[in-house]
Protein backbone atom coordinates (compact mmCIF):
# COMPACT_ATOMS: atom_id res chain seq x y z
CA UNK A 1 -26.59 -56.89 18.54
CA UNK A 2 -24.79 -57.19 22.01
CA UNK A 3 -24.83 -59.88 24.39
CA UNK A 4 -26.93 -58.27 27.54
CA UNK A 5 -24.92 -58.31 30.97
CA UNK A 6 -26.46 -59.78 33.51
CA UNK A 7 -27.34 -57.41 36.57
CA UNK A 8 -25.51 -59.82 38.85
CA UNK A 9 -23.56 -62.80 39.27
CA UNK A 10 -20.27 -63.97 37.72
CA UNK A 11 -18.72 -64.41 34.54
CA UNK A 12 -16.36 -66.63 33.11
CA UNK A 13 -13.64 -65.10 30.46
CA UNK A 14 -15.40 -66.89 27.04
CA UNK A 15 -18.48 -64.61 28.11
CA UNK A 16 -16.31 -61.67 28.32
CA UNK A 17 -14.38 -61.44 25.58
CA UNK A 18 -16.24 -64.33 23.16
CA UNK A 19 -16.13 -67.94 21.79
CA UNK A 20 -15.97 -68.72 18.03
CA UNK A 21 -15.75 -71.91 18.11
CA UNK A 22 -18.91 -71.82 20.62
CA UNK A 23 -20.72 -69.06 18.96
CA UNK A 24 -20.52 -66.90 21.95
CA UNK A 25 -20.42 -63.29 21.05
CA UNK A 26 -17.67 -60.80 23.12
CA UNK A 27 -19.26 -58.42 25.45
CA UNK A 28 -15.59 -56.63 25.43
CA UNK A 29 -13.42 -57.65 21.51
CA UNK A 30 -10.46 -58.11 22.94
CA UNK A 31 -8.01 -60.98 22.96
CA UNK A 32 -6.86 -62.90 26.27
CA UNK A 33 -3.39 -61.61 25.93
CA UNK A 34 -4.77 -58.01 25.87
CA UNK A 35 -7.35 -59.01 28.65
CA UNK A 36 -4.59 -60.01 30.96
CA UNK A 37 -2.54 -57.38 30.31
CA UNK A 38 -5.45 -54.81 31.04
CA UNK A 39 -6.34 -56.65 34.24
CA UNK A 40 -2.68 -56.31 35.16
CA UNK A 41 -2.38 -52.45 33.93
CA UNK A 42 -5.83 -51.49 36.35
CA UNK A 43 -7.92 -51.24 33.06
CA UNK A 44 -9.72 -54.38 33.26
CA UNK A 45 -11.60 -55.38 36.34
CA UNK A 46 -9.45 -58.05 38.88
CA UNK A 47 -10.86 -61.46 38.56
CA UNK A 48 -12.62 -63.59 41.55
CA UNK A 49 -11.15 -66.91 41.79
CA UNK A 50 -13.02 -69.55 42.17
CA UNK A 51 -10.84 -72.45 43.00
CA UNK A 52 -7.45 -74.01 42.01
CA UNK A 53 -7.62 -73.32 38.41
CA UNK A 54 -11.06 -71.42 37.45
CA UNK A 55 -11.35 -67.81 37.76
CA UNK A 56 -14.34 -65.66 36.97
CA UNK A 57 -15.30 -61.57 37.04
CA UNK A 58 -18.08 -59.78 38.64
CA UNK A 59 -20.84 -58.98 36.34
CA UNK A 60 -21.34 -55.44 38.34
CA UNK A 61 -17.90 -54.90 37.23
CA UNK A 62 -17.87 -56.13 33.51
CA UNK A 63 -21.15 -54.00 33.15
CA UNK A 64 -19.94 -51.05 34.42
CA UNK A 65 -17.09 -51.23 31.97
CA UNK A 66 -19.26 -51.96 28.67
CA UNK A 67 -21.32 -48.90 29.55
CA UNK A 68 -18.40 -46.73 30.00
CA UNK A 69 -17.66 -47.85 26.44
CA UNK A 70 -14.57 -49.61 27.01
């Protein structure tokens, strides 16, 4: 069972692509490395950032990709 997005809002990377350790499941299974490298290729949505060291993704945006199956 998936994780539902949320219809608005922000996300932080651990809900993206999951947490182990803190039982979160991936909306996207992929690994940072490959999550970087998609947002730097145009595949992956640009992040928002929030301040010196946090970033986060709209939800409108990681949405859209789940339901185009990525």
């Amino acid at each position: 069972m998936q994780t539902p997005v949320p219809q608005n809002g922000l996300l932080r990377l651990k809900q993206i692509i999951g947490d182990k350790q803190a039982g979160i499941l991936p909306l996207i299974p992929v690994s940072r490395f490959t999550w970087y490298q998609g947002m730097k290729s145009g595949r992956f949505p640009q992040s928002v950032r929030l301040g010196p060291r946090a970033v986060a993704w709209r939800a409108a945006d990681i949405r859209k990709l789940v339901e185009e199956g990525v």
